[in-house]
C-alpha atoms as a PDB file:
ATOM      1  CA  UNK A   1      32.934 -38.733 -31.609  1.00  0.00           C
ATOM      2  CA  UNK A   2      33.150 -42.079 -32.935  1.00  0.00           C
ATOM      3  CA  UNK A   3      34.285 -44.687 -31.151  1.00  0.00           C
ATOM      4  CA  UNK A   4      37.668 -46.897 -31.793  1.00  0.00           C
ATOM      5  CA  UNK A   5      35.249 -49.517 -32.926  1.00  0.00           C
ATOM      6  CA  UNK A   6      33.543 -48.095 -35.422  1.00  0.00           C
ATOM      7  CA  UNK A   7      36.799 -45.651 -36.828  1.00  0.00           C
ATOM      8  CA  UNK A   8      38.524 -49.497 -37.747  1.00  0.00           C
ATOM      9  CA  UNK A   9      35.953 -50.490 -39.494  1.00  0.00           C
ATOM     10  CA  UNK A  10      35.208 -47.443 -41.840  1.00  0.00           C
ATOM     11  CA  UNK A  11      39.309 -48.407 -42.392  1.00  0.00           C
ATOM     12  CA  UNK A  12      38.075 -51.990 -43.216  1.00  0.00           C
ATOM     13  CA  UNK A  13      35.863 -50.661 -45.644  1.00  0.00           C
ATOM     14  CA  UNK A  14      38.369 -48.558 -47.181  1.00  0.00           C
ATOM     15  CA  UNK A  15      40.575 -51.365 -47.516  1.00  0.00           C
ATOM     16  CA  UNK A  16      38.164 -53.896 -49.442  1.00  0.00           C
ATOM     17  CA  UNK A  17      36.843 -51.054 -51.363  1.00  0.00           C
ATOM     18  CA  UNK A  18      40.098 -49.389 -52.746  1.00  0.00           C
ATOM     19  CA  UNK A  19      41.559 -53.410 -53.367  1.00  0.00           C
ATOM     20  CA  UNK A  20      37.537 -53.832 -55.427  1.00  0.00           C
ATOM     21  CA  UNK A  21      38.046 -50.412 -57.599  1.00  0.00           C
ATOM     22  CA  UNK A  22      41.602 -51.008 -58.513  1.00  0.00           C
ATOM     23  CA  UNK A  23      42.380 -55.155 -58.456  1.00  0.00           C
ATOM     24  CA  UNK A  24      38.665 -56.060 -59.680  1.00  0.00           C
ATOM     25  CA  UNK A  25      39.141 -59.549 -61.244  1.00  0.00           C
ATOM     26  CA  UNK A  26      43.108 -59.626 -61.180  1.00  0.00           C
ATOM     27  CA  UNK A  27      46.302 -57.622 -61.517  1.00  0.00           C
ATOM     28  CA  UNK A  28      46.439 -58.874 -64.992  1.00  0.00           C
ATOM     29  CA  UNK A  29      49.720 -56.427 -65.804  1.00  0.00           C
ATOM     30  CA  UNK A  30      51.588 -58.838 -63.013  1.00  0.00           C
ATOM     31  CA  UNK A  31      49.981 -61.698 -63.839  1.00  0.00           C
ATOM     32  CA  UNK A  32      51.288 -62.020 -67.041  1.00  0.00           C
ATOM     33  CA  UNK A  33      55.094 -61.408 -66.380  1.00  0.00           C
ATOM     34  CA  UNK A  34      55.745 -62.160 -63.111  1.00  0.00           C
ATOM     35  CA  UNK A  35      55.684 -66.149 -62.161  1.00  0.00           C
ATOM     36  CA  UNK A  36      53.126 -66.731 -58.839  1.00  0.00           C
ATOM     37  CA  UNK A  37      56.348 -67.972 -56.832  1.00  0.00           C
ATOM     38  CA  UNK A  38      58.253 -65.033 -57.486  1.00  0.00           C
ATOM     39  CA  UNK A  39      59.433 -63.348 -54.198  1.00  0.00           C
ATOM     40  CA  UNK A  40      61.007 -59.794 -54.372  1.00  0.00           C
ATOM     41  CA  UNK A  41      61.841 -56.810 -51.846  1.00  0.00           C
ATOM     42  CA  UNK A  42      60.902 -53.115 -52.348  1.00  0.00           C
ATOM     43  CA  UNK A  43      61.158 -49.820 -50.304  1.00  0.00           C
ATOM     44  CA  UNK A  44      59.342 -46.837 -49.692  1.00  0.00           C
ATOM     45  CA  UNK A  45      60.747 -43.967 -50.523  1.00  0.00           C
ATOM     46  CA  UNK A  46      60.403 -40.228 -49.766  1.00  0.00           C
ATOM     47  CA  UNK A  47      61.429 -37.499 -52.365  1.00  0.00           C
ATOM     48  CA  UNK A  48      59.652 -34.676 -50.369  1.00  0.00           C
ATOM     49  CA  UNK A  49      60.108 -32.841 -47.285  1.00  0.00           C
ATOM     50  CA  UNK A  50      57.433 -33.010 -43.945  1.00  0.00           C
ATOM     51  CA  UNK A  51      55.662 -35.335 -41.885  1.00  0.00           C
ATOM     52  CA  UNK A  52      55.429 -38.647 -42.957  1.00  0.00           C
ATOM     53  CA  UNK A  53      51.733 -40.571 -42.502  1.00  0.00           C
ATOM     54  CA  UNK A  54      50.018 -43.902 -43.193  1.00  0.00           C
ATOM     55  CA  UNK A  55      52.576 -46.438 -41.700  1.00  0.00           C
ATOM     56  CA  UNK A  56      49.917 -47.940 -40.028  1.00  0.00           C
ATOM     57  CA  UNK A  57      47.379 -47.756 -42.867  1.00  0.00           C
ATOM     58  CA  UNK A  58      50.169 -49.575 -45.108  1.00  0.00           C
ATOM     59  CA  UNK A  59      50.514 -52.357 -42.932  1.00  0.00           C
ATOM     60  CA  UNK A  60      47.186 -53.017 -42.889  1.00  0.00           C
ATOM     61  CA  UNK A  61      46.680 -52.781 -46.331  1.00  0.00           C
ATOM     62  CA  UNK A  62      49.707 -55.289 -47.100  1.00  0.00           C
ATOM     63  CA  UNK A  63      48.176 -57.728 -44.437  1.00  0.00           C
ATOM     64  CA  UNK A  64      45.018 -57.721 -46.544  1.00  0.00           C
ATOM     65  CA  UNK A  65      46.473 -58.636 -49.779  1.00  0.00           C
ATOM     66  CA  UNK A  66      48.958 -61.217 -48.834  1.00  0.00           C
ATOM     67  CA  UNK A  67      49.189 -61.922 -44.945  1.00  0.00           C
ATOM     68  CA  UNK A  68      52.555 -63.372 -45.330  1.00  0.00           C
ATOM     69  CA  UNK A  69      54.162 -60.134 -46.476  1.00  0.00           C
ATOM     70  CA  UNK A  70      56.921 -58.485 -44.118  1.00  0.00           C
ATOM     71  CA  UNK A  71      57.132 -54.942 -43.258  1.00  0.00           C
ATOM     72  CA  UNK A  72      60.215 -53.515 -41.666  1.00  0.00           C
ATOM     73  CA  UNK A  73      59.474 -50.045 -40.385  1.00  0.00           C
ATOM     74  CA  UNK A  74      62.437 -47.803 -39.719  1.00  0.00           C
ATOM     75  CA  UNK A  75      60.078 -44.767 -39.263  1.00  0.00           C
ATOM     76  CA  UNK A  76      57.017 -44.477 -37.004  1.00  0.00           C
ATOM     77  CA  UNK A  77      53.430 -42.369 -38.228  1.00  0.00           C
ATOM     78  CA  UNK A  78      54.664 -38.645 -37.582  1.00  0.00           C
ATOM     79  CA  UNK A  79      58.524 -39.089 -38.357  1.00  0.00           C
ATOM     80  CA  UNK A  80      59.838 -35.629 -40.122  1.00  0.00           C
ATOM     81  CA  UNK A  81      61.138 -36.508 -42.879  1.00  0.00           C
ATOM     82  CA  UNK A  82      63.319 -35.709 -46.270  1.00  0.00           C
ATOM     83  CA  UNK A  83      64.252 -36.346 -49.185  1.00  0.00           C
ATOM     84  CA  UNK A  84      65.981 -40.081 -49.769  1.00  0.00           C
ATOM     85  CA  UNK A  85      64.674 -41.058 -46.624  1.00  0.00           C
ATOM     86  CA  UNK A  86      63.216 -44.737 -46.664  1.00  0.00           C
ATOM     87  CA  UNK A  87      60.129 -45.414 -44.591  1.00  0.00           C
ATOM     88  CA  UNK A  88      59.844 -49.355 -45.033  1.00  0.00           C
ATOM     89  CA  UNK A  89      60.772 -52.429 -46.661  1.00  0.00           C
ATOM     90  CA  UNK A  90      58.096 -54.641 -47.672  1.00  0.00           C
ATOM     91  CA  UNK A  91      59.264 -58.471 -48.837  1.00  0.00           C
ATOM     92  CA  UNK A  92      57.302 -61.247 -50.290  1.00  0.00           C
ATOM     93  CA  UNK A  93      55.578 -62.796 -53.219  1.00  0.00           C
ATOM     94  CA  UNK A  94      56.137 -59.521 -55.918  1.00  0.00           C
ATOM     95  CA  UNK A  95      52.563 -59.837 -57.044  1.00  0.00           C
ATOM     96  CA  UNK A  96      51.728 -59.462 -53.931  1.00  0.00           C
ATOM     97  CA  UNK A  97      53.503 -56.217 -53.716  1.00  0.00           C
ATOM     98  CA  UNK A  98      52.872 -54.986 -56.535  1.00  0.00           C
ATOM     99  CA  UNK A  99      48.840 -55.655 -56.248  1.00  0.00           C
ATOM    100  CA  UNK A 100      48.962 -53.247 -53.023  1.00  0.00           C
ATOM    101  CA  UNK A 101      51.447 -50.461 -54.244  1.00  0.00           C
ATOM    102  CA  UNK A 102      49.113 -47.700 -55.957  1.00  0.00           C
ATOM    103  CA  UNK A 103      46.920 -48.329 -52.770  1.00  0.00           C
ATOM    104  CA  UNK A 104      49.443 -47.610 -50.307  1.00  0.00           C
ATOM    105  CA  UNK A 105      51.218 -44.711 -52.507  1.00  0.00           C
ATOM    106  CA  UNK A 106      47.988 -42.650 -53.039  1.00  0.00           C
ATOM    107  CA  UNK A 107      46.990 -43.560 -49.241  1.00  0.00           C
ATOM    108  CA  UNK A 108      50.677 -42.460 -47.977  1.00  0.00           C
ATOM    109  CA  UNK A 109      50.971 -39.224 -50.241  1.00  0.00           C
ATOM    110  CA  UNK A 110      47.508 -37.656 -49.563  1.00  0.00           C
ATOM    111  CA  UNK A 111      47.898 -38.723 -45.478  1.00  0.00           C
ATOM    112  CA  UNK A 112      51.120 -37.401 -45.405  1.00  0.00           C
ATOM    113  CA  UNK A 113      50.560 -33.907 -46.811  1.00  0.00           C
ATOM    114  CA  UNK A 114      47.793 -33.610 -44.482  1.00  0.00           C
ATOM    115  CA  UNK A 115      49.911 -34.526 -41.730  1.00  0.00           C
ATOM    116  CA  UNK A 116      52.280 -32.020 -42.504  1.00  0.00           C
ATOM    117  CA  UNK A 117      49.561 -29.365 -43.582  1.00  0.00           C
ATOM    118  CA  UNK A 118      48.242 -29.912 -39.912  1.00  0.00           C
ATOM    119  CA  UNK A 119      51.684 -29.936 -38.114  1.00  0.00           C
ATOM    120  CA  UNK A 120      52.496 -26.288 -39.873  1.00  0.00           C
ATOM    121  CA  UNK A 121      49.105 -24.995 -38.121  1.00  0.00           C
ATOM    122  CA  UNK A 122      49.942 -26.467 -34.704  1.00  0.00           C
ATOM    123  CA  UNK A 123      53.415 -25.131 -34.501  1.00  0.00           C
ATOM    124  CA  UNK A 124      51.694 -21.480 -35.419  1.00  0.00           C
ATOM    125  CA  UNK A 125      49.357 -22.155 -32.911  1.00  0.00           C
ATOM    126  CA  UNK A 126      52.379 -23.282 -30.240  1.00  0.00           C
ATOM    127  CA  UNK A 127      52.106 -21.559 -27.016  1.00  0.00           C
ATOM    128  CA  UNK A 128      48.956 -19.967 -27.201  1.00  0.00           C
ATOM    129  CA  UNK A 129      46.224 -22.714 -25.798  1.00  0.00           C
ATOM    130  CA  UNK A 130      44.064 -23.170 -28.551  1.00  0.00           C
ATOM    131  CA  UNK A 131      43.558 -26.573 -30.546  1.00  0.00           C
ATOM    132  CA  UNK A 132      43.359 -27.143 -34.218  1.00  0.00           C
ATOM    133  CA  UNK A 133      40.857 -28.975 -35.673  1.00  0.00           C
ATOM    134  CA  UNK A 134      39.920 -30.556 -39.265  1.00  0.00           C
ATOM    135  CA  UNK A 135      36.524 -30.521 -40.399  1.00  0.00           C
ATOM    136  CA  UNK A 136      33.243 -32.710 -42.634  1.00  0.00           C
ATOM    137  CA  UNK A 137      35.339 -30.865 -45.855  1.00  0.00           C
ATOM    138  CA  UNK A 138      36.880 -34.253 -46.793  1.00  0.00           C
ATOM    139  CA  UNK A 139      37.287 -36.889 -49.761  1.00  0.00           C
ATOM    140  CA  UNK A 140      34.203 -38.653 -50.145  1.00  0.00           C
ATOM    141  CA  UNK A 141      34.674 -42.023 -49.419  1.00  0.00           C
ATOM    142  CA  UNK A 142      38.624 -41.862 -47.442  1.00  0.00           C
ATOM    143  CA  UNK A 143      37.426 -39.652 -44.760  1.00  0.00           C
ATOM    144  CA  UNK A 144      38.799 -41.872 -41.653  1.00  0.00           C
ATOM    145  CA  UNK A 145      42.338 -41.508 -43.455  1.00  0.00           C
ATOM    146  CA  UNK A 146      42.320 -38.080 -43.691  1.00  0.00           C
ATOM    147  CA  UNK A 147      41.112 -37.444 -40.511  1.00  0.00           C
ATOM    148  CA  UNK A 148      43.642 -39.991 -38.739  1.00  0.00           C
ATOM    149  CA  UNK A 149      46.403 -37.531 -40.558  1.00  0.00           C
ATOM    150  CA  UNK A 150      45.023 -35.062 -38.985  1.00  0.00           C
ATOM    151  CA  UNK A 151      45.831 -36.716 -35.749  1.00  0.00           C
ATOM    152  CA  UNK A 152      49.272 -37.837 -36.787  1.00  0.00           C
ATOM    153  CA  UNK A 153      50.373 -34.356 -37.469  1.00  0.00           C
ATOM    154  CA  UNK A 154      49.062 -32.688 -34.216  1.00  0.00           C
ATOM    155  CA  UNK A 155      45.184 -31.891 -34.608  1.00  0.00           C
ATOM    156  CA  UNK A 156      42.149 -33.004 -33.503  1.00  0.00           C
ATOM    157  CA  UNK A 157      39.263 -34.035 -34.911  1.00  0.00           C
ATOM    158  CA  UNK A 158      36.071 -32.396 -34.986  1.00  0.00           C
ATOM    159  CA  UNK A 159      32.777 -34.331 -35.620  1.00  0.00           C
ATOM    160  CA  UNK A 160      33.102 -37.368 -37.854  1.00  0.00           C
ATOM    161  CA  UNK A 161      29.943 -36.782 -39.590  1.00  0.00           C
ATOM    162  CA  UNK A 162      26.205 -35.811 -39.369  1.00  0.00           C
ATOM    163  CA  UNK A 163      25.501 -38.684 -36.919  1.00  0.00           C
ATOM    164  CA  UNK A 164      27.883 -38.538 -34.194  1.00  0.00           C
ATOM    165  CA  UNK A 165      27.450 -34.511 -32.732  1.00  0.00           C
ATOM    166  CA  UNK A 166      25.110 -32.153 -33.369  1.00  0.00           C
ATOM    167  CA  UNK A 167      26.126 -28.903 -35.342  1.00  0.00           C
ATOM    168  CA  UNK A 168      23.263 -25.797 -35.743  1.00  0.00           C
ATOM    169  CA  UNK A 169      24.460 -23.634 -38.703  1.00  0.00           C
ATOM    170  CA  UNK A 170      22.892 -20.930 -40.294  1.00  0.00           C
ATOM    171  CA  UNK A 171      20.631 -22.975 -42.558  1.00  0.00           C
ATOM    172  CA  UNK A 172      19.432 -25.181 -39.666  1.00  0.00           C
ATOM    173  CA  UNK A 173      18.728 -21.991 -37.653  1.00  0.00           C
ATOM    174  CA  UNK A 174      17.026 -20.125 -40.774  1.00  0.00           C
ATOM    175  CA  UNK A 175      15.158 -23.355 -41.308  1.00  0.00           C
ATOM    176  CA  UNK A 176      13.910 -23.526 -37.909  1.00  0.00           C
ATOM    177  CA  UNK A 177      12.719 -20.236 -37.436  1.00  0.00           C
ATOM    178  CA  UNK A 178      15.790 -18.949 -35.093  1.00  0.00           C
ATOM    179  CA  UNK A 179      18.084 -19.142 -32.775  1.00  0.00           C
ATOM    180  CA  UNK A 180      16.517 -20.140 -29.950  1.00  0.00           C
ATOM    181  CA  UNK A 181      13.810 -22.566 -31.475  1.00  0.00           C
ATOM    182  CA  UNK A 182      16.690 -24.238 -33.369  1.00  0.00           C
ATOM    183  CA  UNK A 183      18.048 -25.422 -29.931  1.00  0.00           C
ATOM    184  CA  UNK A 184      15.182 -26.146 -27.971  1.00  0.00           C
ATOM    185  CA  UNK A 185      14.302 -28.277 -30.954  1.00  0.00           C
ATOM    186  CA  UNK A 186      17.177 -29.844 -31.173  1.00  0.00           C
ATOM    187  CA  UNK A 187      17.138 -30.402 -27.089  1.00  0.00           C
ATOM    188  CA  UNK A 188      13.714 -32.135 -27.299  1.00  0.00           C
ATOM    189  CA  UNK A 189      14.946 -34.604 -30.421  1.00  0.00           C
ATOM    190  CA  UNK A 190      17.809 -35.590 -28.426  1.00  0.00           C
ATOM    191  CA  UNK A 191      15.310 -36.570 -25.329  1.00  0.00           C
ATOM    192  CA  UNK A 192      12.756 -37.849 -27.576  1.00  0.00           C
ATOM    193  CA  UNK A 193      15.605 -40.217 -29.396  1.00  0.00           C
ATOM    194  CA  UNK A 194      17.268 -40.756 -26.312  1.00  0.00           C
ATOM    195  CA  UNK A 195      20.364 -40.080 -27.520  1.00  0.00           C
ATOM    196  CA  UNK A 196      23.376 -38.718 -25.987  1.00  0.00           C
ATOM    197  CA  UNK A 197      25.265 -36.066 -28.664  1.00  0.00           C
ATOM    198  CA  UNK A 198      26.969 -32.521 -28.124  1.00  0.00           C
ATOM    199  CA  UNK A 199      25.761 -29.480 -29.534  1.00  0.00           C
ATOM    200  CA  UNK A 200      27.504 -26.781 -31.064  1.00  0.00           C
ATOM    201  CA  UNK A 201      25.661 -23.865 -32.401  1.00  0.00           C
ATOM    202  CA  UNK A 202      27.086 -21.156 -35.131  1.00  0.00           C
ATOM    203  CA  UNK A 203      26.858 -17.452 -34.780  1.00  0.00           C
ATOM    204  CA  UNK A 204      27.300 -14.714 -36.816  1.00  0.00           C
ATOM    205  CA  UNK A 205      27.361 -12.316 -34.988  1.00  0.00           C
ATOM    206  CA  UNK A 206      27.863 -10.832 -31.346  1.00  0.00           C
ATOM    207  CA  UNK A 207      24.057 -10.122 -30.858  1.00  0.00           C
ATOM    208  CA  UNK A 208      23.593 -14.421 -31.899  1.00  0.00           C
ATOM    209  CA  UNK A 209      25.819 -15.568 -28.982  1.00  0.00           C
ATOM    210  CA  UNK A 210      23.896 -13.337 -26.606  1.00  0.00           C
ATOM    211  CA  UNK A 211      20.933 -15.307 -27.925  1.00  0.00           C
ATOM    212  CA  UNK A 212      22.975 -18.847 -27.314  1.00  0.00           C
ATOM    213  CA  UNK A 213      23.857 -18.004 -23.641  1.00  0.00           C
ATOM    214  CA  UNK A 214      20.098 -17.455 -22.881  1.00  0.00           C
ATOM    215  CA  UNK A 215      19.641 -20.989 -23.461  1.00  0.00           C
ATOM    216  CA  UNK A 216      21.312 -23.936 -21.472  1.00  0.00           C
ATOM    217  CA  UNK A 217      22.975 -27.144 -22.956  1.00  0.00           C
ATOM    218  CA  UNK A 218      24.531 -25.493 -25.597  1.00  0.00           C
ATOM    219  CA  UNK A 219      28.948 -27.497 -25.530  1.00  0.00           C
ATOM    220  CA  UNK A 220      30.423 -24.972 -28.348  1.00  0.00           C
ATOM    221  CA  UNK A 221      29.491 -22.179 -29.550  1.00  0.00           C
ATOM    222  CA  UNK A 222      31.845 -21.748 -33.410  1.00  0.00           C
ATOM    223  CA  UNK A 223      32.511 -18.045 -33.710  1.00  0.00           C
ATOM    224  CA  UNK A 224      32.117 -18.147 -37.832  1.00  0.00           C
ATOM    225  CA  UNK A 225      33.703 -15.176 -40.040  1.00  0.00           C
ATOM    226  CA  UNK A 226      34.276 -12.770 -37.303  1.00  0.00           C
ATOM    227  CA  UNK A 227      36.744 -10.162 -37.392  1.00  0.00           C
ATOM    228  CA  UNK A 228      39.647 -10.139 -34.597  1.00  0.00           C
ATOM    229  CA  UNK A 229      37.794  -7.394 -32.283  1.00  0.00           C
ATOM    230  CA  UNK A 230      34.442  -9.033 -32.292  1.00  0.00           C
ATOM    231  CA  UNK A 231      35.789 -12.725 -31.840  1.00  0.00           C
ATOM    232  CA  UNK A 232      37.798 -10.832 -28.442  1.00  0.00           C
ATOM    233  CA  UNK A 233      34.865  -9.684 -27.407  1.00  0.00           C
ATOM    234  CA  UNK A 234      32.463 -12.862 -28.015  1.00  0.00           C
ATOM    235  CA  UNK A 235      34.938 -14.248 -26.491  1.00  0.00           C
ATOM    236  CA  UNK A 236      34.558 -12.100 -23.335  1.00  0.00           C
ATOM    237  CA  UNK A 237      30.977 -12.734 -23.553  1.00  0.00           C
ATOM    238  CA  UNK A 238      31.224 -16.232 -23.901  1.00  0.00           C
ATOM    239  CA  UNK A 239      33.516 -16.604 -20.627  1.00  0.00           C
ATOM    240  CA  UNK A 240      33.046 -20.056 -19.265  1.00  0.00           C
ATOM    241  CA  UNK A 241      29.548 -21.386 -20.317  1.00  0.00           C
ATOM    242  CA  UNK A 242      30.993 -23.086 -23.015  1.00  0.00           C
ATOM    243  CA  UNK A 243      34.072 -24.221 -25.240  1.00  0.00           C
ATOM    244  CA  UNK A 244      34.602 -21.712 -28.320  1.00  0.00           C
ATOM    245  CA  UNK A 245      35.455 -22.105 -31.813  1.00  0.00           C
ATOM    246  CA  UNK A 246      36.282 -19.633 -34.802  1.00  0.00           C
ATOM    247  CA  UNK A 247      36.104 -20.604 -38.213  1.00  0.00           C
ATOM    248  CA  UNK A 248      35.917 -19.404 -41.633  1.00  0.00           C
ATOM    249  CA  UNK A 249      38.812 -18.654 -44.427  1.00  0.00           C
ATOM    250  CA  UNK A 250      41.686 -18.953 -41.333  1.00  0.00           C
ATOM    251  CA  UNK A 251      45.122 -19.581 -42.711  1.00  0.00           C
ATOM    252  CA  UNK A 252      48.552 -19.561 -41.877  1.00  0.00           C
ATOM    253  CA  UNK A 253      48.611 -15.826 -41.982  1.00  0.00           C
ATOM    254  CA  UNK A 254      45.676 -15.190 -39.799  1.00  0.00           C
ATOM    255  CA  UNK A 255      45.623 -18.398 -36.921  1.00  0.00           C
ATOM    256  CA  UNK A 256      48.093 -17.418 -34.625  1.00  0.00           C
ATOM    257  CA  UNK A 257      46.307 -13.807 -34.218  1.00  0.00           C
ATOM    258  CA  UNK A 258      43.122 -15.685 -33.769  1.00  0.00           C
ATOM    259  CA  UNK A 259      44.223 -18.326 -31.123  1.00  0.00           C
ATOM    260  CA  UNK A 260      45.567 -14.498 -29.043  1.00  0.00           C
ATOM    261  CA  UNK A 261      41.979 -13.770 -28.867  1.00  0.00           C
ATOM    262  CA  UNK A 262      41.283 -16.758 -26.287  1.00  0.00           C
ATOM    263  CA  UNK A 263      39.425 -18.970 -28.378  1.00  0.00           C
ATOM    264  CA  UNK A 264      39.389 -22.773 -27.370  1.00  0.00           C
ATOM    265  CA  UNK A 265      39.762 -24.104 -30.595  1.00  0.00           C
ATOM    266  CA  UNK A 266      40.017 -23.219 -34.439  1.00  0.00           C
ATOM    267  CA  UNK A 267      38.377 -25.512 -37.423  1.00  0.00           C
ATOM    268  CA  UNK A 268      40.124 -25.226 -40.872  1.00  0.00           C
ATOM    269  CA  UNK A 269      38.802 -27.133 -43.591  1.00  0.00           C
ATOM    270  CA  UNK A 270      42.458 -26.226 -46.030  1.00  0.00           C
ATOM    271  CA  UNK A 271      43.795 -29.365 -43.803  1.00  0.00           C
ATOM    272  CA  UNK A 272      42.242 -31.983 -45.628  1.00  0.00           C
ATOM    273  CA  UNK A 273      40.619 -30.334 -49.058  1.00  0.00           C
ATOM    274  CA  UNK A 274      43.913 -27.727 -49.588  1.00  0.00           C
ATOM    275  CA  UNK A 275      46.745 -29.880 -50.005  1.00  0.00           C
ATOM    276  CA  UNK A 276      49.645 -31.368 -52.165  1.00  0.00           C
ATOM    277  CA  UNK A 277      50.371 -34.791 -52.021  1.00  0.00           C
ATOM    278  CA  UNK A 278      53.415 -35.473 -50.780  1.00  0.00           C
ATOM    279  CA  UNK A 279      56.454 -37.658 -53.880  1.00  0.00           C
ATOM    280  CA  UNK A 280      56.591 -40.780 -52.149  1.00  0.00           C
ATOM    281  CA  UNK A 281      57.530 -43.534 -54.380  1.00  0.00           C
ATOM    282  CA  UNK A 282      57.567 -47.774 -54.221  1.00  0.00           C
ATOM    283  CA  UNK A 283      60.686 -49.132 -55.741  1.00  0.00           C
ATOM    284  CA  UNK A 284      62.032 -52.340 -56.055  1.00  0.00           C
ATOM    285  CA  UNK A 285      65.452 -53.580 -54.011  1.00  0.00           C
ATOM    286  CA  UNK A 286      67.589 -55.593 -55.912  1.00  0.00           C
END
C-alpha cells in the first residue's frame, strides 16, 4: 500500500489540478459582480440521505484558495446524515467561496455516495469476518478521493495501483505461459529489483489454486467468478497458507452468502464506478 506520504500528495495534486481545469485565468463570473472586499457566509447543505464524506477534502481545498477562510464543522467524515442537515459553514471573502464551491460540491457528492455505497456492503457483511474492499475500477485522475470514501464508509482499500502490490490475473498468467511460471517470474523480478511488494494471484478455478499452493510466497490468492460451492471448497483447500479473496459481479444480493463461505475478504468494483452522487448543495447565509 501506499504510504501516508505519498496518499497527501496525489490529494495535492488533485487540488492544484481541479483549481487549473476549472479557475484557469480567473473566476471571471465573480469577478465582475462581486467587489474583491466583499465578505459573505455560506453552508453546506444535504438534500439526500447516507453517509456524508469529504469534510476533510473541503477543508483542504478552501485552505488552498484563500487560507483565511473559516470552516465550522458540525459534522465529522462518516456522519449519517439527512435531508436539511448542514455539514459546515464556510465564511470569508465571497470570491473566495465561490472560486472553491463546484470543487468541493462535485468532490463531496461523488465521496459521499461512495461512502454510503461502501457502508451498505459492510453492514451486509456485519458479523461474518470478512472485509470489503474497493478496487483499480476508479475515476481517472480522483482516485485517492474515492478510495479515502471507501475508508470513510467502512472498507478497505485494496492496491492503489500497478506499482505498489503485485496482482497475477489471467492475462499475466496466459502471457507468461502459466501458473506456476507466472509466479516464479514474478518472485525472481521482485529479488532482481529488490523490491519488497505482496503478491496476489487469480484463479479460476479449483484445479488453479491447487497449482498456487505448490508454490511458496504467494499473500492472496482472489477466488474470481466462482460459484458458492466451489469458493467453500477453495476455501477448504486454501486453509491457512494464505489470505483469500472472491471477486467478480458480487452485489448486495449475493455478499453476505459469500462472506458464509469463509473468505477473508471480498473486492467490488460497484463501490467506486456504480454510484449516484449524493444532492449536496452550497448556499449562501444571509
Amino acid at each position: 500500500m501506499i504510504s501516508k506520504a505519498q496518499f497527501d500528495k496525489e490529494i495535492e495534486l488533485i487540488i492544484a489540478n481541479a483549481i487549473r481545469e476549472d479557475v484557469g485565468d480567473g473566476d471571471h463570473s465573480s469577478l465582475a459582480c462581486i467587489p474583491d472586499s466583499a465578505t459573505g457566509k455560506a453552508k453546506l447543505l444535504v438534500k439526500d440521505d447516507g453517509i456524508i464524506a469529504g469534510i476533510s477534502f473541503a477543508k483542504q481545498v478552501f485552505k488552498s484558495i484563500d487560507p483565511d477562510l473559516k470552516i465550522d464543522t458540525l459534522l465529522q467524515d462518516g456522519a449519517p446524515v439527512k435531508y436539511g442537515d448542514i455539514v459546515f459553514y464556510v465564511e470569508g471573502k465571497s470570491q473566495s467561496i465561490l472560486k472553491a464551491e463546484r470543487l468541493v460540491l462535485n468532490a463531496m457528492q461523488r465521496m459521499s455516495a461512495i461512502a454510503t455505497k461502501t457502508k451498505q456492503f459492510v453492514d451486509l457483511l456485519e458479523g461474518t469476518g470478512t472485509k470489503i474492499l474497493d478496487t483499480r475500477k476508479t475515476t481517472p485522475g480522483i482516485r485517492a478521493l474515492e478510495k479515502w470514501a471507501v475508508t470513510i464508509g467502512g472498507g478497505e482499500n485494496h492496491r492503489f495501483a500497478l506499482y505498489d502490490m503485485i496482482m497475477l490475473k489471467d492475462n499475466h498468467i496466459d502471457f507468461a505461459g502459466g501458473i506456476t511460471k507466472a509466479i516464479e517470474k514474478t518472485k525472481h523480478y521482485l529479488k532482481e529489483t529488490n523490491r519488497d511488494l505482496k503478491i496476489i494471484v487469480e484463479a479460476r478455478n479449483l484445479a488453479e489454486i491447487e497449482e498456487i499452493l505448490l508454490t511458496e510466497g504467494v499473500y492472496r490468492i482472489l477466488i474470481d467468478n466462482f460459484n458458492y460451492d466451489d469458493t467453500r471448497r477453495a476455501v477448504q483447500l486454501i486453509g491457512d497458507t494464505c489470505l483469500t479473496e472472491s471477486s467478480g459481479g458480487i452485489n448486495e444480493d449475493t455478499i453476505r452468502d459469500y462472506a458464509l463461505c469463509g473468505v477473508d475478504y471480498i473486492s467490488s468494483g460497484a463501490l467506486t464506478h456504480s454510484v449516484y452522487n449524493m444532492d449536496l448543495s452550497l448556499k449562501a447565509v444571509d
